[in-house]
N, C-alpha and C. Protein backbone atom coordinates (compact mmCIF):
# COMPACT_ATOMS: atom_id res chain seq x y z
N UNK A 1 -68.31 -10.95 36.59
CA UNK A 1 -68.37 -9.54 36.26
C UNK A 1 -67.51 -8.77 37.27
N UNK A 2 -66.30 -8.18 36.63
CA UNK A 2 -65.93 -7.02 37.50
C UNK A 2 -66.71 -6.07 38.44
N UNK A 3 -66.02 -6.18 39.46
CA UNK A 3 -67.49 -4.95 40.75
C UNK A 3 -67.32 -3.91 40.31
N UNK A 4 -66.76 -3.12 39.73
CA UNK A 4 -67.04 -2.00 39.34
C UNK A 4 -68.12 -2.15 38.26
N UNK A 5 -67.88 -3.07 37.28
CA UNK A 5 -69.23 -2.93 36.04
C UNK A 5 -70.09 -3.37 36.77
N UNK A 6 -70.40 -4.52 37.70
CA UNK A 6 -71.46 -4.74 38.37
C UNK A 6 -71.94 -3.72 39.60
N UNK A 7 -71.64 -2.83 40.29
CA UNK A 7 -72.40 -1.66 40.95
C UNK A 7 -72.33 -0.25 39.72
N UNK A 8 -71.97 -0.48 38.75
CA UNK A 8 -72.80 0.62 37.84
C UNK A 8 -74.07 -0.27 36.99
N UNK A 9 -74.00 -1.16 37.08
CA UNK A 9 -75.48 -1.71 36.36
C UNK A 9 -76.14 -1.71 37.18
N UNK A 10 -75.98 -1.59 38.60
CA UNK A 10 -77.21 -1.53 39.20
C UNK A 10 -77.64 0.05 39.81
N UNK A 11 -76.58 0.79 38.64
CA UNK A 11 -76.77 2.39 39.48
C UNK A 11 -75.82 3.17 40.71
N UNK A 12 -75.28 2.19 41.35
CA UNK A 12 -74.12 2.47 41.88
C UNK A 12 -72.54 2.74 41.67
N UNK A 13 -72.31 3.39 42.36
CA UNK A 13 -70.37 4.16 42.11
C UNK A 13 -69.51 3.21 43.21
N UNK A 14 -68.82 2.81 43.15
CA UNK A 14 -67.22 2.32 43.57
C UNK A 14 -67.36 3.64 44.96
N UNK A 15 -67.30 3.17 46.03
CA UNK A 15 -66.76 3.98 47.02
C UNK A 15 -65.57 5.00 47.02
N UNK A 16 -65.10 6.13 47.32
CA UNK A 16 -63.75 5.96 46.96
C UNK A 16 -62.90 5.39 47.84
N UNK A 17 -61.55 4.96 47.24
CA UNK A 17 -60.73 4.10 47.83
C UNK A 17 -60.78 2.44 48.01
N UNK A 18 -61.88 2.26 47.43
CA UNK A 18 -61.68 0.75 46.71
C UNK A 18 -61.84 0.75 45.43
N UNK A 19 -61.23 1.14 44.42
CA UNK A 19 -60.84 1.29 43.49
C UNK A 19 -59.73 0.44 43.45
N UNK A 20 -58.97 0.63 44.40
CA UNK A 20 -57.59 0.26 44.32
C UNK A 20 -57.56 -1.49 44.57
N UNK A 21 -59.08 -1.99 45.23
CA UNK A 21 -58.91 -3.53 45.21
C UNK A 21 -59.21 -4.27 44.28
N UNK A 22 -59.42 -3.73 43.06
CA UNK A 22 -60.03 -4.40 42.07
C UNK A 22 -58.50 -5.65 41.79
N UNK A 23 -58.89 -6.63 41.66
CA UNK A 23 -57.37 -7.75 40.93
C UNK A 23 -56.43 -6.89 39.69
N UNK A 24 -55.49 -7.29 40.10
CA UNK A 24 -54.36 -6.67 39.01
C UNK A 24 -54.03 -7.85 38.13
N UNK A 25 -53.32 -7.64 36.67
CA UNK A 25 -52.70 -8.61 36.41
C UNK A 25 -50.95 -8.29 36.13
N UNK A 26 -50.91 -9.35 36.45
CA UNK A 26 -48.94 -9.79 36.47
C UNK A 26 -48.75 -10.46 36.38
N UNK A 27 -47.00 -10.62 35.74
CA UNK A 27 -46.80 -11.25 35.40
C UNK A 27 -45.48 -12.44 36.26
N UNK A 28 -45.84 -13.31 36.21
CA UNK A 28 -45.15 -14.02 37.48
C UNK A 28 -44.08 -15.68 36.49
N UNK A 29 -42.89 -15.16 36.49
CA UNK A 29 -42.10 -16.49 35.98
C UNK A 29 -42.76 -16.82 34.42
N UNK A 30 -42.96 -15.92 33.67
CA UNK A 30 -43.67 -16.27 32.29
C UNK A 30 -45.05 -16.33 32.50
N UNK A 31 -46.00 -16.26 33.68
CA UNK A 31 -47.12 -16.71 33.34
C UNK A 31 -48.43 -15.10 34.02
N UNK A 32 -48.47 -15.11 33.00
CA UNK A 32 -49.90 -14.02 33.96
C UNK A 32 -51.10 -14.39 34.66
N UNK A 33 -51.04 -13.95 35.64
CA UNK A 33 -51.74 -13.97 37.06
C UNK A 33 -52.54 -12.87 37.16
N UNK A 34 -53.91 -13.05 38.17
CA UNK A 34 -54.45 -12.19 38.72
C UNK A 34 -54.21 -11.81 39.97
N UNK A 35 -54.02 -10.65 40.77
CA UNK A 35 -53.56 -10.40 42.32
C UNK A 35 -54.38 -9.83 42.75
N UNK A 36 -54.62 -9.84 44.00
CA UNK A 36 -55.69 -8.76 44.81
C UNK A 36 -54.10 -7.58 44.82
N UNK A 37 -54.35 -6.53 45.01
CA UNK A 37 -53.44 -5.25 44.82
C UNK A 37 -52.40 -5.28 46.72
N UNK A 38 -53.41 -5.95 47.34
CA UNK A 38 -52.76 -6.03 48.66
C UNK A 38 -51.50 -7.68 48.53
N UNK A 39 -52.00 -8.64 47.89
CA UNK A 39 -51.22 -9.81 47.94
C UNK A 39 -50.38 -9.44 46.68
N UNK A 40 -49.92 -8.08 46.31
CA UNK A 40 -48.89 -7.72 45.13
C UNK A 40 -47.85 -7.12 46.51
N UNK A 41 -48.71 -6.35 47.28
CA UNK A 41 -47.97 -5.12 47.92
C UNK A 41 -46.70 -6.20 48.92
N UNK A 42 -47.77 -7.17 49.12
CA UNK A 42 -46.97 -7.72 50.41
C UNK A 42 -45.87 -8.79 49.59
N UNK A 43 -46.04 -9.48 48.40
CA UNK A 43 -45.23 -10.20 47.72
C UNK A 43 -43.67 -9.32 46.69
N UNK A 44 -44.50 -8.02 46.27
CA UNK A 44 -43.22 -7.13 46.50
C UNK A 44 -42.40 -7.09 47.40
N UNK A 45 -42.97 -6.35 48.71
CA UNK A 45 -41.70 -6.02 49.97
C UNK A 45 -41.30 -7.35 50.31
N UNK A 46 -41.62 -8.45 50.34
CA UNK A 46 -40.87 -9.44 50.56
C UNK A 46 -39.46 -9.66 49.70
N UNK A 47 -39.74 -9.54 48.23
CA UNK A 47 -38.77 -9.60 47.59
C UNK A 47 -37.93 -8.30 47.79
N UNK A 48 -38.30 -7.11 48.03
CA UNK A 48 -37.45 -6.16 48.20
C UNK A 48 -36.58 -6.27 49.24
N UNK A 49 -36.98 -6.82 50.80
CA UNK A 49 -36.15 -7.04 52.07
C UNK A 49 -35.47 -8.26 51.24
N UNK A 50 -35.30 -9.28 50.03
CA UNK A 50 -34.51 -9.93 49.77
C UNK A 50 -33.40 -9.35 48.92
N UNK A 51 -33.57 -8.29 48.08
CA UNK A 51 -32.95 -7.61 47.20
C UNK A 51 -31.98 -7.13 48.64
N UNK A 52 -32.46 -6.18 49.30
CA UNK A 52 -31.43 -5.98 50.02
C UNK A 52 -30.95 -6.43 51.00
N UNK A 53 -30.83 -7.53 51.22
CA UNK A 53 -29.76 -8.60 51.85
C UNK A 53 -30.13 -8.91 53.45
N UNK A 54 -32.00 -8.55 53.73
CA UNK A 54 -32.52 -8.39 54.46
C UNK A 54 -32.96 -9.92 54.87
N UNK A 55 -32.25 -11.09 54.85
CA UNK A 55 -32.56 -12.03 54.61
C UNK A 55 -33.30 -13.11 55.56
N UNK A 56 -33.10 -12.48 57.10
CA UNK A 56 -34.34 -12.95 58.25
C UNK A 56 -35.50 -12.83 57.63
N UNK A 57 -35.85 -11.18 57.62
CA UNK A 57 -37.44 -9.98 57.17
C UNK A 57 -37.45 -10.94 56.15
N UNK A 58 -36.90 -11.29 55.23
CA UNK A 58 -37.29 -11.73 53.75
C UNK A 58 -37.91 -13.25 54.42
N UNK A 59 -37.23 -14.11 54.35
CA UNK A 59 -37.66 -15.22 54.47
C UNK A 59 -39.37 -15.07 55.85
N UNK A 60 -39.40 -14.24 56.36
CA UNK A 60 -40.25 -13.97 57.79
C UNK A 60 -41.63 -13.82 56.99
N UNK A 61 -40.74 -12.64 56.09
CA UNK A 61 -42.10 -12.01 54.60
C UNK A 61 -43.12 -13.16 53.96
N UNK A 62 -42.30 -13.97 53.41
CA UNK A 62 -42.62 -15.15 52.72
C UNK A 62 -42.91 -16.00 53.27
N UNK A 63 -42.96 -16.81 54.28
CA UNK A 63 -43.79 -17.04 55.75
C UNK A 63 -44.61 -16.38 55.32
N UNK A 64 -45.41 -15.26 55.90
CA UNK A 64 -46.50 -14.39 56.22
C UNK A 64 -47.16 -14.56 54.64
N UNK A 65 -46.85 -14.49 53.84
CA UNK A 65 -47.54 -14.40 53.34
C UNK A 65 -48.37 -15.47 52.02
N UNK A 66 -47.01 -16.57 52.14
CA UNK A 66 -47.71 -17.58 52.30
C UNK A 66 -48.63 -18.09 53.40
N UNK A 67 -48.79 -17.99 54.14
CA UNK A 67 -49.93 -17.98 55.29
C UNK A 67 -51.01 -17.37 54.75
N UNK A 68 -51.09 -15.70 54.78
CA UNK A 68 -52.36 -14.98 54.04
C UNK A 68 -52.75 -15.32 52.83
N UNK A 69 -52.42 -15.99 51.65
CA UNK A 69 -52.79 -16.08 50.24
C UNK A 69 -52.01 -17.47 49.92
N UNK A 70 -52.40 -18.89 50.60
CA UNK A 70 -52.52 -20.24 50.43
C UNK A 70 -52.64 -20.10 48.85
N UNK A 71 -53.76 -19.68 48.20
CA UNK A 71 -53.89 -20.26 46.54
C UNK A 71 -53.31 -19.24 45.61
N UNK A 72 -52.33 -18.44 46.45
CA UNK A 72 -51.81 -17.41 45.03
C UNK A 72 -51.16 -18.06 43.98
N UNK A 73 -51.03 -17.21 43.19
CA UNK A 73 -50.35 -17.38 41.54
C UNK A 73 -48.86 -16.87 42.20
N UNK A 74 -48.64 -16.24 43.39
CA UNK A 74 -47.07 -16.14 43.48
C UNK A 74 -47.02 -17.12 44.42
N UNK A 75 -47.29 -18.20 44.97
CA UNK A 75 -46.96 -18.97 45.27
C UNK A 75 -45.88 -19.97 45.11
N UNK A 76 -45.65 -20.46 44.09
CA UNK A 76 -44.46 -21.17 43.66
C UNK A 76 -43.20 -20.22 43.71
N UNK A 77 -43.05 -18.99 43.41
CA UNK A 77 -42.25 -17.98 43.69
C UNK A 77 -41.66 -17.54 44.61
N UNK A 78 -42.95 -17.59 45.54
CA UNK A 78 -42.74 -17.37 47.01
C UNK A 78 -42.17 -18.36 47.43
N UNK A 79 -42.14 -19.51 47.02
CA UNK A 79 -41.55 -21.10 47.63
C UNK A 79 -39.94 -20.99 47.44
N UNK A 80 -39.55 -20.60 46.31
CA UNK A 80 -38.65 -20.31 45.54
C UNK A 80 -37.50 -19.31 46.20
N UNK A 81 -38.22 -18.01 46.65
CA UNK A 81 -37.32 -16.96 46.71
C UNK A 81 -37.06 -17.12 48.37
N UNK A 82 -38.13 -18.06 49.34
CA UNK A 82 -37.88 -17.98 50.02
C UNK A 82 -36.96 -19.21 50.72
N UNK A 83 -36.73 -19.69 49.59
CA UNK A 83 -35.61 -20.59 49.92
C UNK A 83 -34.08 -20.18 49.26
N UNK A 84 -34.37 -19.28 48.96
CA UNK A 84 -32.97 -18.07 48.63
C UNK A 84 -32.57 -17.54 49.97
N UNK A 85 -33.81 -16.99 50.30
CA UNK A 85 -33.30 -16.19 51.32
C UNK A 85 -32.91 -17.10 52.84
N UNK A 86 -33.38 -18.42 52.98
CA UNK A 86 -32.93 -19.15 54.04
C UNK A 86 -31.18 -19.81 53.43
N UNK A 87 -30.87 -19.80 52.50
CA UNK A 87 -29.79 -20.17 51.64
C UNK A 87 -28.80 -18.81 52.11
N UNK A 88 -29.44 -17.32 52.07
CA UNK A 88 -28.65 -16.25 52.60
C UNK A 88 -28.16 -16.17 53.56
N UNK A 89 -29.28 -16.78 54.71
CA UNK A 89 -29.32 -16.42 56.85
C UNK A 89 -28.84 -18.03 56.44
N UNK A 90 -28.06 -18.85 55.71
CA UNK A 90 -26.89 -19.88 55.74
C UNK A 90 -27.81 -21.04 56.70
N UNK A 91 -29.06 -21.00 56.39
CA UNK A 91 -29.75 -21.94 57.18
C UNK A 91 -29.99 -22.96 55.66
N UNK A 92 -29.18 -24.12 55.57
CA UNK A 92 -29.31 -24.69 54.68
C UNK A 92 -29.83 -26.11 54.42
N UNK A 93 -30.12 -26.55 55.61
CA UNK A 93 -31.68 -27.54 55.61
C UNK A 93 -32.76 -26.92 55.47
N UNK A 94 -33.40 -25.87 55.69
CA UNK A 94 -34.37 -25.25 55.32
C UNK A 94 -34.77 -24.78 54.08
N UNK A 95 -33.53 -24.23 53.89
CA UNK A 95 -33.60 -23.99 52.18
C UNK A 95 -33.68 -24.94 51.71
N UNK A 96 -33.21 -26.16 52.05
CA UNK A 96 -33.53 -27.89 50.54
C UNK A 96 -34.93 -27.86 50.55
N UNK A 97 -35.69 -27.23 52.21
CA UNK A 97 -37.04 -28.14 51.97
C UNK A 97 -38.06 -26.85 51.37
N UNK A 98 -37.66 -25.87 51.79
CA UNK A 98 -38.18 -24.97 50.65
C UNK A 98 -37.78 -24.64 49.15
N UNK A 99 -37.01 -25.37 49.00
CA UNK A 99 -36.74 -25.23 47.01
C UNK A 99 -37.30 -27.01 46.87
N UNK A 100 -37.28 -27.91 48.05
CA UNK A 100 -38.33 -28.74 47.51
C UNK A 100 -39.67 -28.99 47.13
N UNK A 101 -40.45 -28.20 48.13
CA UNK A 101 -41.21 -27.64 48.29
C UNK A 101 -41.72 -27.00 46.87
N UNK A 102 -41.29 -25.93 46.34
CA UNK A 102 -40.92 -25.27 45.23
C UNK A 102 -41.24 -26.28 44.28
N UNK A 103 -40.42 -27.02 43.99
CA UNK A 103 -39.95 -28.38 43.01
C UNK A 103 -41.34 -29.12 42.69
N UNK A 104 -42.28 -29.31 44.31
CA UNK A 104 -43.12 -30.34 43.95
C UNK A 104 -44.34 -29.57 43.45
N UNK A 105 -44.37 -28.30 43.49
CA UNK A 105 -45.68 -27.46 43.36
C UNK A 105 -45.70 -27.10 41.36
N UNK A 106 -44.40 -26.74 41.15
CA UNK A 106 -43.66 -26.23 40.15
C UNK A 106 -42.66 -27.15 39.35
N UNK A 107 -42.49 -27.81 39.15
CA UNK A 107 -41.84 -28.58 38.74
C UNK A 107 -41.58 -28.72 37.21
N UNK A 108 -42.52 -27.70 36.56
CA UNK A 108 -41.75 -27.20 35.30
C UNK A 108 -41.40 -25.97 35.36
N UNK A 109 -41.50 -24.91 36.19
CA UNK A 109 -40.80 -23.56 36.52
C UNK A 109 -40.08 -23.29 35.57
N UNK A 110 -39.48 -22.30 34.94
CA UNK A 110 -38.06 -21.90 34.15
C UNK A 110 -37.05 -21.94 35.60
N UNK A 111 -37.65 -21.79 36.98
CA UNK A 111 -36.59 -21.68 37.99
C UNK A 111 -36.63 -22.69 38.63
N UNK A 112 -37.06 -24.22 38.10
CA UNK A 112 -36.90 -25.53 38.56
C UNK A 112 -35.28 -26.08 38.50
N UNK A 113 -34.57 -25.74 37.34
CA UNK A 113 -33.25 -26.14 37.45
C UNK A 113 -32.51 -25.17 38.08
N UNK A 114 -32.72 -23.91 38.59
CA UNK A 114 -31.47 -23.19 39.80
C UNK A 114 -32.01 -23.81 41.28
N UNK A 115 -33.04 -24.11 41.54
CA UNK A 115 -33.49 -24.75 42.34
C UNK A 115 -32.73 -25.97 43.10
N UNK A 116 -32.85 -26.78 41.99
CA UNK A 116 -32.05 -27.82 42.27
C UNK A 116 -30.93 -28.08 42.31
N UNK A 117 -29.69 -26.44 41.61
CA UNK A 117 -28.93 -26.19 42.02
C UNK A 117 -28.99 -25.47 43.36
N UNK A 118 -29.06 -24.91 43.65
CA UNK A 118 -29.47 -24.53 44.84
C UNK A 118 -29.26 -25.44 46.11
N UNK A 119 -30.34 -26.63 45.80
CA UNK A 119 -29.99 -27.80 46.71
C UNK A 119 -28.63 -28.42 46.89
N UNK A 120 -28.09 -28.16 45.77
CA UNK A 120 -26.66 -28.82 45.48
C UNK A 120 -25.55 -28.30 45.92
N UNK A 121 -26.09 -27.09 45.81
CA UNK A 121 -25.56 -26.10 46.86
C UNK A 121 -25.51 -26.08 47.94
N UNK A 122 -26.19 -26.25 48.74
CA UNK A 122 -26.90 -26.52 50.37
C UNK A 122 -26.31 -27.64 50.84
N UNK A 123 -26.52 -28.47 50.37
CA UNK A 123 -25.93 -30.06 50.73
C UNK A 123 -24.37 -29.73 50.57
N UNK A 124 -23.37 -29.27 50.05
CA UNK A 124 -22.55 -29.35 49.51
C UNK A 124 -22.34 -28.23 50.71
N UNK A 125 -22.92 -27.17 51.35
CA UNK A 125 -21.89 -26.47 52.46
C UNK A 125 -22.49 -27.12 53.93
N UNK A 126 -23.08 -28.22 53.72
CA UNK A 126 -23.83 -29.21 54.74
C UNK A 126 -22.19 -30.21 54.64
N UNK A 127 -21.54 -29.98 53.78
CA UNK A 127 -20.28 -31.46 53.68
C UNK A 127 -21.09 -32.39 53.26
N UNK A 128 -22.06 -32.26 52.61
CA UNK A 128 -23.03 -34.12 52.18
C UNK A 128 -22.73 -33.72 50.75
N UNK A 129 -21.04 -34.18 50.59
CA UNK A 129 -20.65 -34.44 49.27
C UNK A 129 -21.99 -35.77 48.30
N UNK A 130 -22.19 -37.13 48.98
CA UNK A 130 -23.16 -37.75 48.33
C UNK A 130 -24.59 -37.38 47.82
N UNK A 131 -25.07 -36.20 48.96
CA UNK A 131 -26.28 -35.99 48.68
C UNK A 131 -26.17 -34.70 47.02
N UNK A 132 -25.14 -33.98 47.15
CA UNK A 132 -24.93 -32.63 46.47
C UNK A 132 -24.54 -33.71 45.16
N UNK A 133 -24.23 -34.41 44.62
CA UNK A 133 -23.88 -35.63 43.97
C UNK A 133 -24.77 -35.92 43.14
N UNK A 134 -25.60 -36.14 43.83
CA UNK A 134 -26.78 -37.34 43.43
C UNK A 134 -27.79 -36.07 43.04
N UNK A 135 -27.70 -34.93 43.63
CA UNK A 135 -28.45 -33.62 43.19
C UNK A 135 -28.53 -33.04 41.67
N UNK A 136 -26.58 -32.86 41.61
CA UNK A 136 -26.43 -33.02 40.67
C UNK A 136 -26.40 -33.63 39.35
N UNK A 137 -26.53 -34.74 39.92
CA UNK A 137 -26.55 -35.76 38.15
C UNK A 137 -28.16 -35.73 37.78
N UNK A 138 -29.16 -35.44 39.04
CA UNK A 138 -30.71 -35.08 39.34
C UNK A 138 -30.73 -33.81 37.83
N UNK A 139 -30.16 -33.19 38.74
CA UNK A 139 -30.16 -31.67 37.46
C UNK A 139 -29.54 -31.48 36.25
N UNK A 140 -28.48 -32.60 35.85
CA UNK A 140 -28.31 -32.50 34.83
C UNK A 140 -29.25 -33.38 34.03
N UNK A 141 -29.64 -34.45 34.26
CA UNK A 141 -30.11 -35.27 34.08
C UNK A 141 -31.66 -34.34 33.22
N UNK A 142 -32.13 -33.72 34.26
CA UNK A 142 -33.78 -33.59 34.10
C UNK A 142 -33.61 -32.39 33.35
N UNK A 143 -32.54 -31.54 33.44
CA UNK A 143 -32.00 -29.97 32.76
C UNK A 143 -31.52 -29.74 32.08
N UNK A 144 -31.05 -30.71 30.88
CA UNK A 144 -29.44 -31.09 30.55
C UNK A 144 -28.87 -29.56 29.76
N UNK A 145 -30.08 -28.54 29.17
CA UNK A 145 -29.86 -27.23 28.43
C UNK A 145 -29.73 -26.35 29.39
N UNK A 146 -29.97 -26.56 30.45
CA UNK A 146 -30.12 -25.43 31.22
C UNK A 146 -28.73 -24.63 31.76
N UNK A 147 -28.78 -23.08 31.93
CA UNK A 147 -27.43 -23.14 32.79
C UNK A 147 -27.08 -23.83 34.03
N UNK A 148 -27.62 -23.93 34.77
CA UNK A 148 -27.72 -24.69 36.02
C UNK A 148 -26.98 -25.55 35.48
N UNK A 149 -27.38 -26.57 34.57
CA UNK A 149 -26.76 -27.89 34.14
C UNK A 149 -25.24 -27.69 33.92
N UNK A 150 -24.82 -26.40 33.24
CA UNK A 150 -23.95 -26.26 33.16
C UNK A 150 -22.91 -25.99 34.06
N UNK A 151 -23.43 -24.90 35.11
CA UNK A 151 -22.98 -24.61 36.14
C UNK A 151 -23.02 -26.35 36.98
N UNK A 152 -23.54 -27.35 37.20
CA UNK A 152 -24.02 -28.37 38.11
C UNK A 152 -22.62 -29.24 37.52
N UNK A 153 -22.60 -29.24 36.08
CA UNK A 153 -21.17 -30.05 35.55
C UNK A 153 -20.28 -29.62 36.35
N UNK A 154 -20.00 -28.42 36.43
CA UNK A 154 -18.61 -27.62 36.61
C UNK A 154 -18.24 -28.45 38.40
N UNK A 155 -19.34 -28.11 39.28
CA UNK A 155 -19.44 -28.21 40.51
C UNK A 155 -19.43 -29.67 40.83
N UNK A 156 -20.02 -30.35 39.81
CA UNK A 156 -19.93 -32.35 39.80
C UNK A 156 -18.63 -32.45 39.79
N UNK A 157 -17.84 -32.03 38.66
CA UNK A 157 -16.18 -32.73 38.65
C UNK A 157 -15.65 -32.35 39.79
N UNK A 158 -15.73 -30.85 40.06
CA UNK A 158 -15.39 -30.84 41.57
C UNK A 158 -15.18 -30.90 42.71
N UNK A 159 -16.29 -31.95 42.63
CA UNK A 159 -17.20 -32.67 43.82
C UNK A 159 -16.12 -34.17 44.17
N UNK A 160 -15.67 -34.86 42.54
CA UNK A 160 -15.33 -35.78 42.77
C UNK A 160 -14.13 -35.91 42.93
């Protein structure tokens, strides 16, 4: 039972100003989720310091807040974006193990195949032509419709 219907059945009012903690729903990568209104606030500004090219704060964000909310529904997201943003600050072992990371939680995502471009990516400004390789034929392989796949062809012939 929602706390608000449950302290009016027993005669009681909502304090004011917790109103605002009741769970929200959203929608996260196709799938709707419930949020506490505080693990929205903080999974927003994370993505916002990523929007704007804030890409230490961003990745720092996503840290933090994977820390505070272990079982969220933005979780896989958070795995995701914050291996964008270590891909931005050009830290690109970090980013493989956070879009792996990503991969093993999520692994049917709609953002499982940029992911693994992504990696292919990483490896590939690492100079580990073999690993970005073997990434790739990974993503076409498991993606073959996807753009990624398409984009992953383009970057395979190039590779070789």
């Amino acid at each position: 039972m929602r706390r608000r219907a449950f302290l009016a059945a027993l005669g009681l009012a909502l304090a004011p100003g917790l109103a605002a903690a009741e769970p929200q729903k959203v929608t996260v990568d196709g799938r709707e989720i419930s949020v506490d209104p505080e693990e929205k606030r903080q999974y927003d500004e994370a993505i916002a310091l990523l929007r704007a090219g804030d890409f230490d704060k961003a990745n720092q964000a996503f840290i933090l807040f994977q820390a505070r909310w272990p079982a969220s529904g933005y979780g896989a997201a958070a795995r995701y974006w914050q291996g964008n943003a270590l891909y931005g600050k050009r830290d690109y072992r970090e980013a493989i193990v956070a879009f792996r990371s990503f991969l093993a939680k999520a692994p049917d995502s709609e953002r499982a195949s940029e992911a693994l471009l992504a990696i292919a990516n990483s490896q590939a400004e690492m100079k580990d032509k073999p690993g970005a390789r073997k990434t790739l034929e990974e993503l076409i392989k498991a993606y073959p419709k996807s753009e990624a796949a398409v984009a992953g062809k383009e970057r395979l012939a190039a590779l070789k």
